[in-house]
PDB file of N, CA and C in Angstrom:
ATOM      1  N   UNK A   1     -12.775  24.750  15.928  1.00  0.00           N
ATOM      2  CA  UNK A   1     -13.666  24.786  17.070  1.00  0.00           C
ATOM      3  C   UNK A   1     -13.121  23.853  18.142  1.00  0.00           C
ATOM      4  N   UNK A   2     -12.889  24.563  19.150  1.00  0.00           N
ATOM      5  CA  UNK A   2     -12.355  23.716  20.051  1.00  0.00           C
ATOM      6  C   UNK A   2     -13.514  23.534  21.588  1.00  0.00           C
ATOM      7  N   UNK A   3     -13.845  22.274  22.061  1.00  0.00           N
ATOM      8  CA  UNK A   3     -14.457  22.052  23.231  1.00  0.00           C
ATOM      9  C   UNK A   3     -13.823  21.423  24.278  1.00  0.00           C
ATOM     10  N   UNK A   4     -14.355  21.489  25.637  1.00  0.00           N
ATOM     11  CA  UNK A   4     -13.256  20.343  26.487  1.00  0.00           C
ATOM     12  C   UNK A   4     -15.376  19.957  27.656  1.00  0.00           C
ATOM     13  N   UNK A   5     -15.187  18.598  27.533  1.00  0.00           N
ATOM     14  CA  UNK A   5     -15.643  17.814  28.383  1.00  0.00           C
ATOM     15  C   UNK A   5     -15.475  18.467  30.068  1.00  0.00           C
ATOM     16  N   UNK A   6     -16.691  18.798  30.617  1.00  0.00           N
ATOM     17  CA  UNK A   6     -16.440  18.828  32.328  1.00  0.00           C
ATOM     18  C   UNK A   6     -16.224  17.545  32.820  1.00  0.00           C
ATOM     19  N   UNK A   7     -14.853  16.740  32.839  1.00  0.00           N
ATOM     20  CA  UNK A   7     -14.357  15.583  32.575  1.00  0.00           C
ATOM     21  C   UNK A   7     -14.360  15.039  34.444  1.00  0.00           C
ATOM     22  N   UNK A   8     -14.279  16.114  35.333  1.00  0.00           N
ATOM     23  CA  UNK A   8     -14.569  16.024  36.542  1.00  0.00           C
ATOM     24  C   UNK A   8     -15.690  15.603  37.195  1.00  0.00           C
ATOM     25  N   UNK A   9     -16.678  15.255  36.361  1.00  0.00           N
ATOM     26  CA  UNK A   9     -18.225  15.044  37.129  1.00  0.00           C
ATOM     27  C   UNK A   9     -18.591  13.940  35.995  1.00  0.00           C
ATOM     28  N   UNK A  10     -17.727  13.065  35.489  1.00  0.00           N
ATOM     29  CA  UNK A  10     -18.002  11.947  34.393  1.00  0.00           C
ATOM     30  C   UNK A  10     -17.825  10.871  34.998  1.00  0.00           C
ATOM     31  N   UNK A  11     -18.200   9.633  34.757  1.00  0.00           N
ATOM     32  CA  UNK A  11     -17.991   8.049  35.245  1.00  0.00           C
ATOM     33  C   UNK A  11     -16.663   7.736  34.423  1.00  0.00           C
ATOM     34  N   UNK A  12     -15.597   6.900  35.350  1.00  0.00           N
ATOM     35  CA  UNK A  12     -14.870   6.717  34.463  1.00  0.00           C
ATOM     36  C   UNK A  12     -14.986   5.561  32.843  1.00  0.00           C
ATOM     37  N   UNK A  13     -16.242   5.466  32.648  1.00  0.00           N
ATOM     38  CA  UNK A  13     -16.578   4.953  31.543  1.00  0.00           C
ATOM     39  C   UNK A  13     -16.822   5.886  30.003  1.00  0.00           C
ATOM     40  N   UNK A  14     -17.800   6.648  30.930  1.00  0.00           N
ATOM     41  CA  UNK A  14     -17.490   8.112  29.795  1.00  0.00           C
ATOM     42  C   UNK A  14     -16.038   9.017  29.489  1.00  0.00           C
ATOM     43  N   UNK A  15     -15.299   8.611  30.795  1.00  0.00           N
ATOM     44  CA  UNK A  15     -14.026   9.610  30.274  1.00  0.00           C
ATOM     45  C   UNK A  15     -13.122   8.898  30.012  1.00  0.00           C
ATOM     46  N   UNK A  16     -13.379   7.396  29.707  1.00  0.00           N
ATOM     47  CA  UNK A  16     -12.797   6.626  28.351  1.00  0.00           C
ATOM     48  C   UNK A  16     -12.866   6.777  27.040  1.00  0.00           C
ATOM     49  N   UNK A  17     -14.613   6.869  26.991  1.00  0.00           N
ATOM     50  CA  UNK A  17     -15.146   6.961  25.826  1.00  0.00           C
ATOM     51  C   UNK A  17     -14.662   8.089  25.340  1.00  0.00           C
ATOM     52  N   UNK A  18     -14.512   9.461  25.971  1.00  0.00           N
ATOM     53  CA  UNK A  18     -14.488  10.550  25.353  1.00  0.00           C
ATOM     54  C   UNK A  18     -12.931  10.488  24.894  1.00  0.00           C
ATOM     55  N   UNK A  19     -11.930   9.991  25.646  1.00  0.00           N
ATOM     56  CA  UNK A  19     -10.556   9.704  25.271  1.00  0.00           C
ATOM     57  C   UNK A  19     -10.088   9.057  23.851  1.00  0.00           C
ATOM     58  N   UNK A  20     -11.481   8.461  23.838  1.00  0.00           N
ATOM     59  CA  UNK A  20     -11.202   7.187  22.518  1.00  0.00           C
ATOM     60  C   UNK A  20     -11.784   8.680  21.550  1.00  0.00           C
ATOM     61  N   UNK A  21     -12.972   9.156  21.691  1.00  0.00           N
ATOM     62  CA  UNK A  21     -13.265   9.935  20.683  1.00  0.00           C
ATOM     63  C   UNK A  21     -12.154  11.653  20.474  1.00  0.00           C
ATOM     64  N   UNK A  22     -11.776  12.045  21.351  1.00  0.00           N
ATOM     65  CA  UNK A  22     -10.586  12.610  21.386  1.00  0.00           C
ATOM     66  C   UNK A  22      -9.288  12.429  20.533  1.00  0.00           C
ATOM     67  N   UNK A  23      -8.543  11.281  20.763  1.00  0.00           N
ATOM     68  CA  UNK A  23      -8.057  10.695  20.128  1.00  0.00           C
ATOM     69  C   UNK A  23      -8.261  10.115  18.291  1.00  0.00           C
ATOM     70  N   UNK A  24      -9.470  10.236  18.479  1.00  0.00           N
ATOM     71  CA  UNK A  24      -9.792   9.653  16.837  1.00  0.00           C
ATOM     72  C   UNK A  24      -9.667  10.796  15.917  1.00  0.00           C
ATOM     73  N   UNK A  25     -10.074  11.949  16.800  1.00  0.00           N
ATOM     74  CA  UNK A  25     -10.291  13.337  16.160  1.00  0.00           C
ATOM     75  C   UNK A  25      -9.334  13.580  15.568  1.00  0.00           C
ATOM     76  N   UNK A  26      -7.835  13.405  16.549  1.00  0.00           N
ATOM     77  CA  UNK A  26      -6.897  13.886  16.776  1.00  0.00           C
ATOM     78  C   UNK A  26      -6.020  13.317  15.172  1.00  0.00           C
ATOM     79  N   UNK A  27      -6.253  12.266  15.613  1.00  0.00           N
ATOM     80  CA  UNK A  27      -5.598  11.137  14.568  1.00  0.00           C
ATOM     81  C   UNK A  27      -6.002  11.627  13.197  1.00  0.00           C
ATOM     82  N   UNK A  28      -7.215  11.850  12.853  1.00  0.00           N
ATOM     83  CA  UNK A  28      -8.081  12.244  11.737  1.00  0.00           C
ATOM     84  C   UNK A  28      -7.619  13.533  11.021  1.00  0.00           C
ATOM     85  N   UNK A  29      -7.709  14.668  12.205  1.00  0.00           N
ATOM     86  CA  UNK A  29      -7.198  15.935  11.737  1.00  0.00           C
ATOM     87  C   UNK A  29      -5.777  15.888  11.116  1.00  0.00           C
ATOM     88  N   UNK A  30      -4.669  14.780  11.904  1.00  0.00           N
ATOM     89  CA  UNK A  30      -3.484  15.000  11.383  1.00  0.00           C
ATOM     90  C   UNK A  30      -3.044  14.144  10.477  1.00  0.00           C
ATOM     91  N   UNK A  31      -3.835  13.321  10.168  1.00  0.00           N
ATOM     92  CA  UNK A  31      -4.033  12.754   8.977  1.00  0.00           C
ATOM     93  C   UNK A  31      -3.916  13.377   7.740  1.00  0.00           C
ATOM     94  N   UNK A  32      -4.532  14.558   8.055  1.00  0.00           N
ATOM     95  CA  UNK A  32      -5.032  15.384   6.625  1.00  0.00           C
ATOM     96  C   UNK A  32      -4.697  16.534   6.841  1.00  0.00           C
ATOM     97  N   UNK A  33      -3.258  16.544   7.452  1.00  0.00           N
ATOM     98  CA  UNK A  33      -2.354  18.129   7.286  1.00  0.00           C
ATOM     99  C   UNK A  33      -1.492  18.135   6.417  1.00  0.00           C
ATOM    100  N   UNK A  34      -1.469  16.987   5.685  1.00  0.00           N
ATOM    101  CA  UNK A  34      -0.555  17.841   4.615  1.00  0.00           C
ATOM    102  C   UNK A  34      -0.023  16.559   3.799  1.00  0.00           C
ATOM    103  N   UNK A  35       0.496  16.207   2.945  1.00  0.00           N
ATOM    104  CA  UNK A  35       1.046  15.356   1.965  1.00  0.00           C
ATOM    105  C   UNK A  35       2.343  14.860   1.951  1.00  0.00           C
ATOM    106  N   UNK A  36       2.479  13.344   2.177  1.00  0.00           N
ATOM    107  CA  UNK A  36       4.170  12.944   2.329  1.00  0.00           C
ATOM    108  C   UNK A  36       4.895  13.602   1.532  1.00  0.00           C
ATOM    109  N   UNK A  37       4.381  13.487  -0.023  1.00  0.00           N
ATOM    110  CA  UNK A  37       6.116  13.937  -0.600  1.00  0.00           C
ATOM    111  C   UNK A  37       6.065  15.628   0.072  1.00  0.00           C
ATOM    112  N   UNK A  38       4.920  16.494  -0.237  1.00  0.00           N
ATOM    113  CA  UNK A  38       5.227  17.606   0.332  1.00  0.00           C
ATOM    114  C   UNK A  38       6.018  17.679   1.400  1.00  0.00           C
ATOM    115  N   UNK A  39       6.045  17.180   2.311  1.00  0.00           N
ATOM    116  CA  UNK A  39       6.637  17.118   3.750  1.00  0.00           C
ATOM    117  C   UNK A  39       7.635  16.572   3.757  1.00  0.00           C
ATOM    118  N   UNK A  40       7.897  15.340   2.990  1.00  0.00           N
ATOM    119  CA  UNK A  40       9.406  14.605   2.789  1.00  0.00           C
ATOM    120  C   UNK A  40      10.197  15.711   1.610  1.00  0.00           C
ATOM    121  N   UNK A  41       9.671  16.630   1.074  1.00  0.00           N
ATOM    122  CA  UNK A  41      10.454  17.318  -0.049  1.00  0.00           C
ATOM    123  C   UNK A  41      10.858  18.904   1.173  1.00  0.00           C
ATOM    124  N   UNK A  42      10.171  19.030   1.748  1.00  0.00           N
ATOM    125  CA  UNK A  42      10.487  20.070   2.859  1.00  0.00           C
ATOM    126  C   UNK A  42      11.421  19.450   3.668  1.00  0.00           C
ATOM    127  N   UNK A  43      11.332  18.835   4.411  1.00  0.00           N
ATOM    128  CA  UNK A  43      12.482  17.981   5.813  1.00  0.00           C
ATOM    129  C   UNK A  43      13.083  18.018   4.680  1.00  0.00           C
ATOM    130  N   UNK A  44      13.734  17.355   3.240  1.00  0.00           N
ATOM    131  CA  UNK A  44      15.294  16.706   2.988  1.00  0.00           C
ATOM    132  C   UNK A  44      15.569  16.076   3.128  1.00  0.00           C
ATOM    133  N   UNK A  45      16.968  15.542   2.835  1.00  0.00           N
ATOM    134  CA  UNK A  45      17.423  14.455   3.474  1.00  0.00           C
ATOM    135  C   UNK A  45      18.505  13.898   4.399  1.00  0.00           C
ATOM    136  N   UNK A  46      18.530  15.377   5.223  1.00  0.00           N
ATOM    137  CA  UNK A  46      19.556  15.367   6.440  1.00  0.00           C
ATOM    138  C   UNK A  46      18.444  14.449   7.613  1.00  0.00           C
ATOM    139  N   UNK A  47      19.183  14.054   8.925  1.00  0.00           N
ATOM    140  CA  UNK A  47      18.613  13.297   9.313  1.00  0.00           C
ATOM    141  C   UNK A  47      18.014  14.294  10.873  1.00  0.00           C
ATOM    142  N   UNK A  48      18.240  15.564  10.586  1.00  0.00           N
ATOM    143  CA  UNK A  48      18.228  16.793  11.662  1.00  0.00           C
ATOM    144  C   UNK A  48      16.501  16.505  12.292  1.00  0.00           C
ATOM    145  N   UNK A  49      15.761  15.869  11.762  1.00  0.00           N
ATOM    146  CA  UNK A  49      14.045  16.050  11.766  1.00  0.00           C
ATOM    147  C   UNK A  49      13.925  14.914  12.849  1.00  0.00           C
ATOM    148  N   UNK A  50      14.860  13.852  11.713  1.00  0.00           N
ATOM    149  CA  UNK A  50      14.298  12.548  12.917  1.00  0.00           C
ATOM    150  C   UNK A  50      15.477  12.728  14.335  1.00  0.00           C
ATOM    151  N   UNK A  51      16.499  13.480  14.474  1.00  0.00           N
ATOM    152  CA  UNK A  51      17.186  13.386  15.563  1.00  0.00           C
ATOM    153  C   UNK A  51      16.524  14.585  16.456  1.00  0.00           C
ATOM    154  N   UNK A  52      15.321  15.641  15.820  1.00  0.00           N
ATOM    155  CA  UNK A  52      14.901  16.545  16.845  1.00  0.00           C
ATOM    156  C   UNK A  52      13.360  15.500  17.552  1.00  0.00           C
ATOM    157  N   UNK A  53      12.723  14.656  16.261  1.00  0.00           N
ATOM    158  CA  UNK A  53      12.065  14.236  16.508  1.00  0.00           C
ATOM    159  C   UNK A  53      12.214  12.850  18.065  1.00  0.00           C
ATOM    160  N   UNK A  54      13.463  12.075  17.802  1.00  0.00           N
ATOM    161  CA  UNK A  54      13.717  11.095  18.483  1.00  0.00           C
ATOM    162  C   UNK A  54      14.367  11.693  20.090  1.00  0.00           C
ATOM    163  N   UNK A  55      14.825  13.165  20.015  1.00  0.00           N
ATOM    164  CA  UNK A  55      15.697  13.743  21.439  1.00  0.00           C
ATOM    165  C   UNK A  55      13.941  14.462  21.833  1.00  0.00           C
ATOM    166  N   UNK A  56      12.707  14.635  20.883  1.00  0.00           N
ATOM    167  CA  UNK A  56      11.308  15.165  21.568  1.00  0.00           C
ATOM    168  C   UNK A  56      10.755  13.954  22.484  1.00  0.00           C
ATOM    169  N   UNK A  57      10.707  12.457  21.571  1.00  0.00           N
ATOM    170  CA  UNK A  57      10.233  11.540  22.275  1.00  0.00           C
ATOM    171  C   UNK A  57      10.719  10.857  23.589  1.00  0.00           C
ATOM    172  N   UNK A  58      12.176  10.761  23.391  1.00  0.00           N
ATOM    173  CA  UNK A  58      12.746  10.404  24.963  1.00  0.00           C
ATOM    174  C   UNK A  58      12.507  11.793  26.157  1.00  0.00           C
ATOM    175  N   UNK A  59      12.658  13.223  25.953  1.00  0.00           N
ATOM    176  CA  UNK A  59      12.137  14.116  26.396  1.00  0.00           C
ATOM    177  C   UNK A  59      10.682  13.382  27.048  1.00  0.00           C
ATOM    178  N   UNK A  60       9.880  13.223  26.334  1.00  0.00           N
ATOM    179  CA  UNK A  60       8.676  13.074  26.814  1.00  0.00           C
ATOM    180  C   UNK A  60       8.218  11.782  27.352  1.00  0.00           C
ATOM    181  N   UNK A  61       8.742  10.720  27.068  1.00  0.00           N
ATOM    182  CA  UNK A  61       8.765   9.617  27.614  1.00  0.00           C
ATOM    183  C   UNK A  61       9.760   9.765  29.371  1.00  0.00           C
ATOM    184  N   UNK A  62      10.532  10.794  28.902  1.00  0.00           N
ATOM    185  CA  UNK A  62      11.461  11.065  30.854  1.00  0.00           C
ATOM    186  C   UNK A  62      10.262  11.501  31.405  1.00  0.00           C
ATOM    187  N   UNK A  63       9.453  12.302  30.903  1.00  0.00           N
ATOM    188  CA  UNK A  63       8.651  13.034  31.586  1.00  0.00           C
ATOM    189  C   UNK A  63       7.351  12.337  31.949  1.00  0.00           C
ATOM    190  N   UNK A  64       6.585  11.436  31.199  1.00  0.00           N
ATOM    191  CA  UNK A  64       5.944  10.655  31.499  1.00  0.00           C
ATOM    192  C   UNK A  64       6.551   9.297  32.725  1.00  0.00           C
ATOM    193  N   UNK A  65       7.445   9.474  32.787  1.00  0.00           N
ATOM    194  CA  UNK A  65       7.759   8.265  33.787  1.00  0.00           C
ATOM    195  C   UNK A  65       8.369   9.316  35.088  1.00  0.00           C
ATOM    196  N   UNK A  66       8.616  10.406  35.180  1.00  0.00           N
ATOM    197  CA  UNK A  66       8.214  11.170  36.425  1.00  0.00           C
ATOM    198  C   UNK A  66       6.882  11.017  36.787  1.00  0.00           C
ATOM    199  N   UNK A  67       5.986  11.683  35.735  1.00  0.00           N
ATOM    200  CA  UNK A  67       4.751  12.105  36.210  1.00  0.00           C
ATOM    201  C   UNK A  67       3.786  10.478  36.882  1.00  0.00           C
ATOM    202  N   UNK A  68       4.224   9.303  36.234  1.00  0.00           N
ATOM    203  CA  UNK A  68       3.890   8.092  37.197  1.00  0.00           C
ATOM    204  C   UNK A  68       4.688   8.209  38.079  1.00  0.00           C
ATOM    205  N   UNK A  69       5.904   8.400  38.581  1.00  0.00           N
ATOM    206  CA  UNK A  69       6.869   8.167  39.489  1.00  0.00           C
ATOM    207  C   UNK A  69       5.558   9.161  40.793  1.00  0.00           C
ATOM    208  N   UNK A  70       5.480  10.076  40.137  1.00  0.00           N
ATOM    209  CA  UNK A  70       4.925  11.314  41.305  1.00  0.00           C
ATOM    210  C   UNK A  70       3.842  10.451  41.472  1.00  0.00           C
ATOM    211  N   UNK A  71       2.697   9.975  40.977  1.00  0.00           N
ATOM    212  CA  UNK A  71       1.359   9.389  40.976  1.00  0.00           C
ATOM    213  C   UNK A  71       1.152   8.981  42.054  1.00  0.00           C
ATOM    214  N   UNK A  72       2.392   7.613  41.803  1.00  0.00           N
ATOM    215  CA  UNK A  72       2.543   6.695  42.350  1.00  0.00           C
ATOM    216  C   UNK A  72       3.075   6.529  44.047  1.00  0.00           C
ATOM    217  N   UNK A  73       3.891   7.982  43.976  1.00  0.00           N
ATOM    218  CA  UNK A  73       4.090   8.047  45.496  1.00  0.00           C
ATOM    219  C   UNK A  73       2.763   8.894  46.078  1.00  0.00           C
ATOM    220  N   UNK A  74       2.445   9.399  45.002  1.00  0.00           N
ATOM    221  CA  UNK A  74       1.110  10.676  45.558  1.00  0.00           C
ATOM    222  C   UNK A  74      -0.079   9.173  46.240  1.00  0.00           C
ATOM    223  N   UNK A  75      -0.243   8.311  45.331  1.00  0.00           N
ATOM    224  CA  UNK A  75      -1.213   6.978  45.804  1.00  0.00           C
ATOM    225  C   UNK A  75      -0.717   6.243  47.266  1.00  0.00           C
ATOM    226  N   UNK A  76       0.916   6.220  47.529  1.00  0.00           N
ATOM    227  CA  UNK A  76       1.311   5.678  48.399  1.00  0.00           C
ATOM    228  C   UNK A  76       1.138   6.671  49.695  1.00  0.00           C
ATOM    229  N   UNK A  77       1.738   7.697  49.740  1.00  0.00           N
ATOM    230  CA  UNK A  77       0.958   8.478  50.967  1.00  0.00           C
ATOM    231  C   UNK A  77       0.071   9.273  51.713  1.00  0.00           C
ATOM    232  N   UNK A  78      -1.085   8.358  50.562  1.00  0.00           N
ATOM    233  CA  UNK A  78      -2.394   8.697  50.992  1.00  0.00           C
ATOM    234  C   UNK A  78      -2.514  10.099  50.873  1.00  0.00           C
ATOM    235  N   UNK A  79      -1.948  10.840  49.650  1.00  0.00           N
ATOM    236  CA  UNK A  79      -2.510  11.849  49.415  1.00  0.00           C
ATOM    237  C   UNK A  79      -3.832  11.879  48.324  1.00  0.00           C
ATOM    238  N   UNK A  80      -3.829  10.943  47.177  1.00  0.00           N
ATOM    239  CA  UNK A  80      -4.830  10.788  46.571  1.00  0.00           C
ATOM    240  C   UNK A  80      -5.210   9.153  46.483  1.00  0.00           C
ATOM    241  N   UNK A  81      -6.496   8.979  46.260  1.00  0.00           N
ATOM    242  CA  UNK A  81      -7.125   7.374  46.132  1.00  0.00           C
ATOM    243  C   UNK A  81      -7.138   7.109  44.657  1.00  0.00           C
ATOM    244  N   UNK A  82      -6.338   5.860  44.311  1.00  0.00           N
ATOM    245  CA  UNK A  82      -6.579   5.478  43.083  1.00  0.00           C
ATOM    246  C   UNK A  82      -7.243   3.965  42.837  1.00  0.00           C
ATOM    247  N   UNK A  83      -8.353   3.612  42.084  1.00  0.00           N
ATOM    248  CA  UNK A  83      -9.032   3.423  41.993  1.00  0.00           C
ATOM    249  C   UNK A  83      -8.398   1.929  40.263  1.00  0.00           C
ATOM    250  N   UNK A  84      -8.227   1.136  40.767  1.00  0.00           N
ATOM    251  CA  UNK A  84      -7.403   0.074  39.510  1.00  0.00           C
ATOM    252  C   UNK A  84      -9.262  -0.785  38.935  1.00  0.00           C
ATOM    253  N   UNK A  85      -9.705  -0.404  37.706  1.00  0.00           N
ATOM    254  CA  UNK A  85     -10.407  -1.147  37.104  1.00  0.00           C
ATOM    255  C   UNK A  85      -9.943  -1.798  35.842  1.00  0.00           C
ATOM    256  N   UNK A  86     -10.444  -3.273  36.199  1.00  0.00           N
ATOM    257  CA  UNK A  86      -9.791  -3.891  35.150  1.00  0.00           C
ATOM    258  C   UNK A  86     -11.121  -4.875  33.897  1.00  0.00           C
TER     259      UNK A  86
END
């Protein structure tokens, strides 16, 4: 069952909260997909898993530091207002 929050008309206090509960879900469900040795007896012991795994994370870490790069100029010329609570 899948739901999504009208996350557009929330305080940003609730669309913390819901992030934290999002996240827990997330964590929870994949918790309980499946069994190390099962999964360590599937992968093997070539190192092909952790080198697709480690070329996914820099992938996505490039991409996360565009998508601030863009933010961040999007905040600087006053195309969108961002809003720093601390």
């Amino acid at each position: 069952m899948q739901y999504t929050a009208p996350v557009e008309k929330i305080s940003a206090a609730q669309l913390k909260r819901y992030a934290q509960v999002c996240g827990w879900a997330l964590a929870r469900v994949h918790a309980k997909s499946g069994d190390a040795a099962s999964i360590s007896g599937y992968l093997g012991g070539s190192d092909t898993f952790d080198l697709a795994l480690a070329a996914f994370a820099q992938s996505y870490a490039d991409e996360a530091e565009r998508d601030h790069a863009a933010l961040v100029e999007a905040v600087r010329a006053g195309r969108i207002h961002a809003q720093i609570n601390e």
